[in-house]
Protein backbone atom coordinates (compact mmCIF):
# COMPACT_ATOMS: atom_id res chain seq x y z
CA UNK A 1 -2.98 8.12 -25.79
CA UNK A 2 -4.63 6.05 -28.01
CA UNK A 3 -3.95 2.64 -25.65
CA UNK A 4 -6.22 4.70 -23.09
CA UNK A 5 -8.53 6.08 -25.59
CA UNK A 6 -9.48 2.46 -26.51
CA UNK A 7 -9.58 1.54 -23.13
CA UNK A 8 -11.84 4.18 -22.15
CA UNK A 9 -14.16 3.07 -24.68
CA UNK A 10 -13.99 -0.59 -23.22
CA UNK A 11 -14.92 0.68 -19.93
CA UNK A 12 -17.97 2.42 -21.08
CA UNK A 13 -19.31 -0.55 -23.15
CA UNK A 14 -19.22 -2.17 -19.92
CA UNK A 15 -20.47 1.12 -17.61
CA UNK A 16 -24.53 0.48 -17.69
CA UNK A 17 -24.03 -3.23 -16.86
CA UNK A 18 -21.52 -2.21 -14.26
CA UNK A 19 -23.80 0.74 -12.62
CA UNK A 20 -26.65 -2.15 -12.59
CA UNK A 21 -24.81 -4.08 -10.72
CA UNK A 22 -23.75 -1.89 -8.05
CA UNK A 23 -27.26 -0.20 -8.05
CA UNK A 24 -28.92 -3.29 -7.09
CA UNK A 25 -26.00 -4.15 -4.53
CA UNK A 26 -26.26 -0.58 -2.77
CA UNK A 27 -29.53 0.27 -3.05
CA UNK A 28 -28.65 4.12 -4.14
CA UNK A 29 -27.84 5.45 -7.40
CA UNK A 30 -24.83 7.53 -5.89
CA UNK A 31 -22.93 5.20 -4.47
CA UNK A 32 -23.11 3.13 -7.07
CA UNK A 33 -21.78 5.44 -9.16
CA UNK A 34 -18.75 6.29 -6.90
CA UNK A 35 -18.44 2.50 -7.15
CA UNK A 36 -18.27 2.00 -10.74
CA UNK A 37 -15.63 5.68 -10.92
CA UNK A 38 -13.20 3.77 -8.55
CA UNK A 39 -13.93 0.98 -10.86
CA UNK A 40 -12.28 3.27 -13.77
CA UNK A 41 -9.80 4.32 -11.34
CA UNK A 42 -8.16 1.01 -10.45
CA UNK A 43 -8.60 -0.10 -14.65
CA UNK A 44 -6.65 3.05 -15.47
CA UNK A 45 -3.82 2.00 -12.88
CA UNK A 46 -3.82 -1.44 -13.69
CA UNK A 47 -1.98 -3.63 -16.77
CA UNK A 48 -5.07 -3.77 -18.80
CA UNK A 49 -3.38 -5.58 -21.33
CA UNK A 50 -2.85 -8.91 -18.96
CA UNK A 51 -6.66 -9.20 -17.95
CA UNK A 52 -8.24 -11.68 -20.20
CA UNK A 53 -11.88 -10.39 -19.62
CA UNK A 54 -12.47 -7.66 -18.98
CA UNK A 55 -16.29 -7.23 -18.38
CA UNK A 56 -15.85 -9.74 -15.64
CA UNK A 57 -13.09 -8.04 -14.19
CA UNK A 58 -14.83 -4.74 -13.88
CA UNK A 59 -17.92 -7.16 -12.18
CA UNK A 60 -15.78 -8.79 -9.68
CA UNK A 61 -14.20 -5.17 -8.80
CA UNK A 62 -17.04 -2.98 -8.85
CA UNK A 63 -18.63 -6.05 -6.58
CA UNK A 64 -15.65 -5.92 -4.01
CA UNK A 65 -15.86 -1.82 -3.74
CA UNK A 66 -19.84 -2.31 -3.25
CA UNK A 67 -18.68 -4.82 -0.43
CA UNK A 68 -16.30 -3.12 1.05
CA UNK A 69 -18.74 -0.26 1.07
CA UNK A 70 -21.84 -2.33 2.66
CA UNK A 71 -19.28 -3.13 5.53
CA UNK A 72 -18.65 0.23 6.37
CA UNK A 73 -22.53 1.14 6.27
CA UNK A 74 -23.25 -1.66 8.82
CA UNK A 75 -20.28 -0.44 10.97
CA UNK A 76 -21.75 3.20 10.67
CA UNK A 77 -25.11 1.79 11.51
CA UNK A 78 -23.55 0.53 14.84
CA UNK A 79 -21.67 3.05 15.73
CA UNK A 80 -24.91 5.36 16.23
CA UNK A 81 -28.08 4.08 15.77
CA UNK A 82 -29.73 7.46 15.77
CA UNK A 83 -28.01 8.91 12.37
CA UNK A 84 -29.26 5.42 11.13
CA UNK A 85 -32.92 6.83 12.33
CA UNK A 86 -32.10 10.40 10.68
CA UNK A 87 -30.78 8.79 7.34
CA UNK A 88 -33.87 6.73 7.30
CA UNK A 89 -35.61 9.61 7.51
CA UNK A 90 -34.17 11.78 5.07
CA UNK A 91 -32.47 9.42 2.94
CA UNK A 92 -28.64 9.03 2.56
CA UNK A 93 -26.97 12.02 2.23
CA UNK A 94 -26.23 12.34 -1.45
CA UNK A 95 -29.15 10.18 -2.62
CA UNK A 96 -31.64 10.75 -5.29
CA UNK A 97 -35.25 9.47 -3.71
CA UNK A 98 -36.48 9.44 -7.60
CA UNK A 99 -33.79 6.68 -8.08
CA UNK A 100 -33.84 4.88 -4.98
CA UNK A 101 -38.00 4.77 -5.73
CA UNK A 102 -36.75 3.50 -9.35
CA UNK A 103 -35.01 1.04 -7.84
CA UNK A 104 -37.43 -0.32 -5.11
CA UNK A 105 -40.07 -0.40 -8.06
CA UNK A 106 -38.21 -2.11 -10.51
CA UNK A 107 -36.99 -4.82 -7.76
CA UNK A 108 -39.81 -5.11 -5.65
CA UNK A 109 -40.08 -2.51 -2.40
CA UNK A 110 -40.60 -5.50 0.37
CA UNK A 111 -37.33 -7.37 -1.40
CA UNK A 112 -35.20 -4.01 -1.35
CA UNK A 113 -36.24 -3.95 2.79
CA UNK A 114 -35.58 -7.75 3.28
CA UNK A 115 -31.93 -6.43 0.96
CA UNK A 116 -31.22 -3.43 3.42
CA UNK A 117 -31.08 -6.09 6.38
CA UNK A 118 -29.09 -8.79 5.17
CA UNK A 119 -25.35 -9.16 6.19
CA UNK A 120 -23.43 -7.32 3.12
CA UNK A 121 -21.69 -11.08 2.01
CA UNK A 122 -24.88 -12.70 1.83
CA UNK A 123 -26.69 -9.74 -0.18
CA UNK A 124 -23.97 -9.69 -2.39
CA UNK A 125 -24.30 -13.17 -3.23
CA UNK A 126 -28.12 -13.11 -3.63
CA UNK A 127 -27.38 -10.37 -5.92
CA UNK A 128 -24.55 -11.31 -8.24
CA UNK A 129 -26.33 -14.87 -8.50
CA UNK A 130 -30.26 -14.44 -8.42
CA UNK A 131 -30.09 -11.17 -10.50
CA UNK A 132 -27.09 -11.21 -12.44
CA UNK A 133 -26.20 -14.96 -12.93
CA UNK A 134 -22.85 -15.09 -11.78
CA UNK A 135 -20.92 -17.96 -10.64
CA UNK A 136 -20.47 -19.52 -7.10
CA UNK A 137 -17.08 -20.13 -8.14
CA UNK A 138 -16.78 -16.22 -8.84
CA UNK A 139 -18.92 -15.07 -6.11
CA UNK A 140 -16.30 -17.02 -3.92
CA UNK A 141 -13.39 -15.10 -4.96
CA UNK A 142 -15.06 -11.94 -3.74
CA UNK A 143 -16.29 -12.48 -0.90
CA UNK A 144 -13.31 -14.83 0.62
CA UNK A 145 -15.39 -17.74 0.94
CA UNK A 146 -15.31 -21.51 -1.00
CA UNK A 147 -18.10 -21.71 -3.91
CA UNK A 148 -19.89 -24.20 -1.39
CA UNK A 149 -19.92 -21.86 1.45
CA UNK A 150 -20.95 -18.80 -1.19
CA UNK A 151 -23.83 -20.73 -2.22
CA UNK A 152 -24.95 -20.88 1.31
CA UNK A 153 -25.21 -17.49 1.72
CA UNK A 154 -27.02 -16.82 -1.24
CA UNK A 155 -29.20 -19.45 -0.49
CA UNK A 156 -29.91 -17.87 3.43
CA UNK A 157 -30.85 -14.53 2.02
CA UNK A 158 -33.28 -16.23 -0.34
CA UNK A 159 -35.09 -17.53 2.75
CA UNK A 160 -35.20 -14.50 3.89
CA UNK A 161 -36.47 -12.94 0.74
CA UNK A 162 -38.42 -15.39 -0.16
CA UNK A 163 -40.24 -15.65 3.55
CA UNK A 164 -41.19 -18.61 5.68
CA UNK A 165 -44.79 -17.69 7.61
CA UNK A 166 -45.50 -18.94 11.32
CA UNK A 167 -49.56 -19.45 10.93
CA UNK A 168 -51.38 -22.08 8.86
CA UNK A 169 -51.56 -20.86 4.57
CA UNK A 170 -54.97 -20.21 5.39
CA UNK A 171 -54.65 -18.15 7.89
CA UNK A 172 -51.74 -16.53 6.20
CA UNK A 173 -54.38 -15.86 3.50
CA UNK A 174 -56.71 -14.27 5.68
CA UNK A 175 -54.37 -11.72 7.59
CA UNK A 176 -53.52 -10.66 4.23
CA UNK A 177 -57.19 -10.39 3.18
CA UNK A 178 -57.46 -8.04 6.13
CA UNK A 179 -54.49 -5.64 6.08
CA UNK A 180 -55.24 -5.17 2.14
CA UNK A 181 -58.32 -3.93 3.65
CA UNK A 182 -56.74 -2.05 5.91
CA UNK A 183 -54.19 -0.96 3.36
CA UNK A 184 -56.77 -0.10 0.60
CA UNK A 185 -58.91 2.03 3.33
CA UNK A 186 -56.37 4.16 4.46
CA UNK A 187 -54.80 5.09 1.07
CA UNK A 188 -58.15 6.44 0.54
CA UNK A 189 -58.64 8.02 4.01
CA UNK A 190 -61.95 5.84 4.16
CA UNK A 191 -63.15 5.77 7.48
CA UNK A 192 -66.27 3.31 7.41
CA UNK A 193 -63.28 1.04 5.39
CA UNK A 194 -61.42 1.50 8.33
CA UNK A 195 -63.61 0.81 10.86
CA UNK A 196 -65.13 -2.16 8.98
CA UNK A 197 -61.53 -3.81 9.55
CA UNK A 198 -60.78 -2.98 13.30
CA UNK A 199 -62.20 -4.79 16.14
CA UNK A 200 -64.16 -2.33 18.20
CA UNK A 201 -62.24 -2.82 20.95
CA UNK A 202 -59.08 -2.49 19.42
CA UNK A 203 -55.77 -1.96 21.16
CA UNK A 204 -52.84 0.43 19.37
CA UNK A 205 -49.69 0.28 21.12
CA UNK A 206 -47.23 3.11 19.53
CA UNK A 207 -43.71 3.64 20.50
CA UNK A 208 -41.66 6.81 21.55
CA UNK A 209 -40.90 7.33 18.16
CA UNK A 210 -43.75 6.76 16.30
CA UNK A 211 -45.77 8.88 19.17
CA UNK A 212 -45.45 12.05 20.67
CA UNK A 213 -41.98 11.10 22.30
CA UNK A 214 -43.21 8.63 25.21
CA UNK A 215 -44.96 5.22 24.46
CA UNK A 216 -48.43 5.34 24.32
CA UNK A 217 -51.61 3.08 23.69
CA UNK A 218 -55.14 4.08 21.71
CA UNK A 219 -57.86 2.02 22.46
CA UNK A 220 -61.38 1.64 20.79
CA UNK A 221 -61.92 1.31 16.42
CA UNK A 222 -63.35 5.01 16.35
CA UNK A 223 -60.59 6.57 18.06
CA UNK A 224 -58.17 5.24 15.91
CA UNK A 225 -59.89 5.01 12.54
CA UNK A 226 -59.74 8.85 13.35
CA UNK A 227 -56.27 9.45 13.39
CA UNK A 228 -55.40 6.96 10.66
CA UNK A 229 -57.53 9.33 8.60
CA UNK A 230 -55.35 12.02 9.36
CA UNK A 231 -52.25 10.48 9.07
CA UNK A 232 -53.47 9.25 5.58
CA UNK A 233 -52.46 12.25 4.34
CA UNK A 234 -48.90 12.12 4.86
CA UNK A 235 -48.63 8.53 3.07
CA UNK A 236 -46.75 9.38 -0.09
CA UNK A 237 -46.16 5.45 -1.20
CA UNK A 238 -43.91 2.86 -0.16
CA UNK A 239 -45.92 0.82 2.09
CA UNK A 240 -47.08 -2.70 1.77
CA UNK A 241 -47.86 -5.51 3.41
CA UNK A 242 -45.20 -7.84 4.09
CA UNK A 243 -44.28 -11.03 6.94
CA UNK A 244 -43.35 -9.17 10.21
CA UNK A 245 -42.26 -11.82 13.03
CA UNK A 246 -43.54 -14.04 10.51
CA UNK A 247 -47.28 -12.92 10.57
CA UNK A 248 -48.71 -9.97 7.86
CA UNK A 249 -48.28 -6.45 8.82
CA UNK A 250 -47.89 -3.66 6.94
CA UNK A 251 -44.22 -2.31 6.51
CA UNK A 252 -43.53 1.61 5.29
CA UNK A 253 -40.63 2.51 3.42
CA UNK A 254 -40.38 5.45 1.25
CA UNK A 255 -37.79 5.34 -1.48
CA UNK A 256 -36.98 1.47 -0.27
CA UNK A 257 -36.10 3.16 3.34
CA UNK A 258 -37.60 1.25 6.28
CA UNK A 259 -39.21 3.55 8.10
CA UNK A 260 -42.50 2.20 10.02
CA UNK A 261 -43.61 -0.78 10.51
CA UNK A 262 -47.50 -2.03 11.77
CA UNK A 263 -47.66 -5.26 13.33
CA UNK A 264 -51.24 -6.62 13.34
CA UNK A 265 -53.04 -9.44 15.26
CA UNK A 266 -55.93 -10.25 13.52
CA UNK A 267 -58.98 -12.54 15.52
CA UNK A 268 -61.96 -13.70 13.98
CA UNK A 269 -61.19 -11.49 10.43
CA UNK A 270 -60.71 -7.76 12.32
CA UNK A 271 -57.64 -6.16 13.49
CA UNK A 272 -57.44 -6.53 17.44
CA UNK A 273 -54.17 -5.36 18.21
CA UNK A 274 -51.51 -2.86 16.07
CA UNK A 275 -48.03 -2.62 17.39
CA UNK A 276 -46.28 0.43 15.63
CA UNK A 277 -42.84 0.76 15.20
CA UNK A 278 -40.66 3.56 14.43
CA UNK A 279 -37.50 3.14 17.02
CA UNK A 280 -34.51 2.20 14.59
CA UNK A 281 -33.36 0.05 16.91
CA UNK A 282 -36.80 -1.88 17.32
CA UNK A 283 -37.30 -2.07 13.80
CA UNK A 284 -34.25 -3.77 13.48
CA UNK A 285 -34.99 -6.72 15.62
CA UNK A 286 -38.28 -7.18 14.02
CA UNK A 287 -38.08 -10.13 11.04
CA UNK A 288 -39.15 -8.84 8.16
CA UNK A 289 -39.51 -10.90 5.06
CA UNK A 290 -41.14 -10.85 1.60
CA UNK A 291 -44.51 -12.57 1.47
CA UNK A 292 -45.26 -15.71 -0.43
């Protein structure tokens, strides 16, 4: 009794670092918990008194569960892209949208988007190494790869995070000028803000989703700036601008959730064309990054 007693007490010197971990691997403070219990689980079946250290043998295990557990998400996410659109939607069932917008604010919403798309071995090495330090040579051992080939992975998803733009810096500058604009007017519900960003001839192309269940196109500053207004009112946070296709748009994801995204083209400094996507399956074609 007492062997476990002290061993229980090990464990939860270790638990917060261990729950960080897997919170910033999953994305969602319940499964990260069921990650670090099964953590417990396998310590309290295993020879405890062979492993020589044993925070980073609870870090390399609570890392494989979180692995294993990202694999079976993307296979779920194949298997039927419209419970991916639902769970989007409503958030994961089980999840706490105070934490998840915890953890999208204390790691950056647009990263936490860029995270939910990455293949699980290459966020789990961008994790583990960017945010928690660890080893190539350990990140290896978990994900089955050579510390050479780890480092590659971590090193793709910071591309990704980090984002490369298509257009010129300044342009880059000024489409971001422009959807801030855009951004700042329709938190507000500003409609002269609005308008003062959209060409007047503007062109809105909106998908089945995002529509009234059929694609469908709005044309003309006014007659959008109108329903913008409206739909103003449902914007509870989570949107931002971030690189879509490698150009700024604005990306909407409550509680770190991808759920809209507005792709702009923007000619002579106003807004001539917004493509909006909603279909899960379109949204996960689009390339998404973090802006510079």
């Amino acid at each position: 009794m007492q062997e476990r007693e002290w061993l229980a007490k090990r464990f939860e010197e270790n638990r917060g670092h261990l729950r960080a971990v897997a919170y910033r691997i999953l994305g969602s403070a319940s499964e990260a918990d069921d990650a670090v219990q099964e953590a417990w689980l396998r310590l309290s079946r295993s020879d405890a008194g062979s492993i020589d250290n044993l925070g980073a043998w609870l870090t390399t295990v609570v890392a494989r569960v979180c692995l294993d557990a990202l694999r079976s998400r993307v296979a779920r996410r194949e298997e039927s892209l419209e419970e991916e659109a639902s769970a989007t939607t409503a958030n994961k069932a089980g999840a706490d949208p105070e934490q998840e917008t915890i953890l999208a604010d204390s790691v950056g919403l647009a990263v936490m988007v860029v995270l939910d798309r990455l293949a699980p071995p290459e966020r789990l090495a961008f994790v583990l190494h960017d945010m928690f330090a660890m080893s190539f040579e350990e990140i290896a051992s978990i994900v089955g790869r050579s510390p050479a080939a780890a480092r590659q992975l971590a090193s793709r998803a910071r591309r990704r995070v980090q984002g490369v733009p298509a257009v010129p810096k300044a342009n880059l500058t000024e489409q971001r000028r422009v959807a801030e604009a855009f951004l700042a007017a329709l938190r507000a519900g500003d409609f002269d803000g609005l308008i003062a960003v959209l060409d007047p001839n503007v062109v809105v192309h909106l998908d089945a989703t995002a529509g009234s269940g059929v694609p469908r196109e709005i044309h003309g500053a006014m007659n959008w700036a109108k329903g913008a207004v409206a739909f103003s009112q449902q914007i509870t946070g989570g949107i931002q601008p971030m690189l879509v296709d490698r150009e700024v748009g604005l990306v909407w994801a409550p509680h770190g959730r991808l759920f809209r995204v507005l792709r702009f083209s923007v000619v002579g400094g106003k807004i001539a064309t917004v493509d909006i996507v909603a279909d899960s399956a379109r949204l996960r074609e689009l390339d998404l990054a973090v802006l510079p």
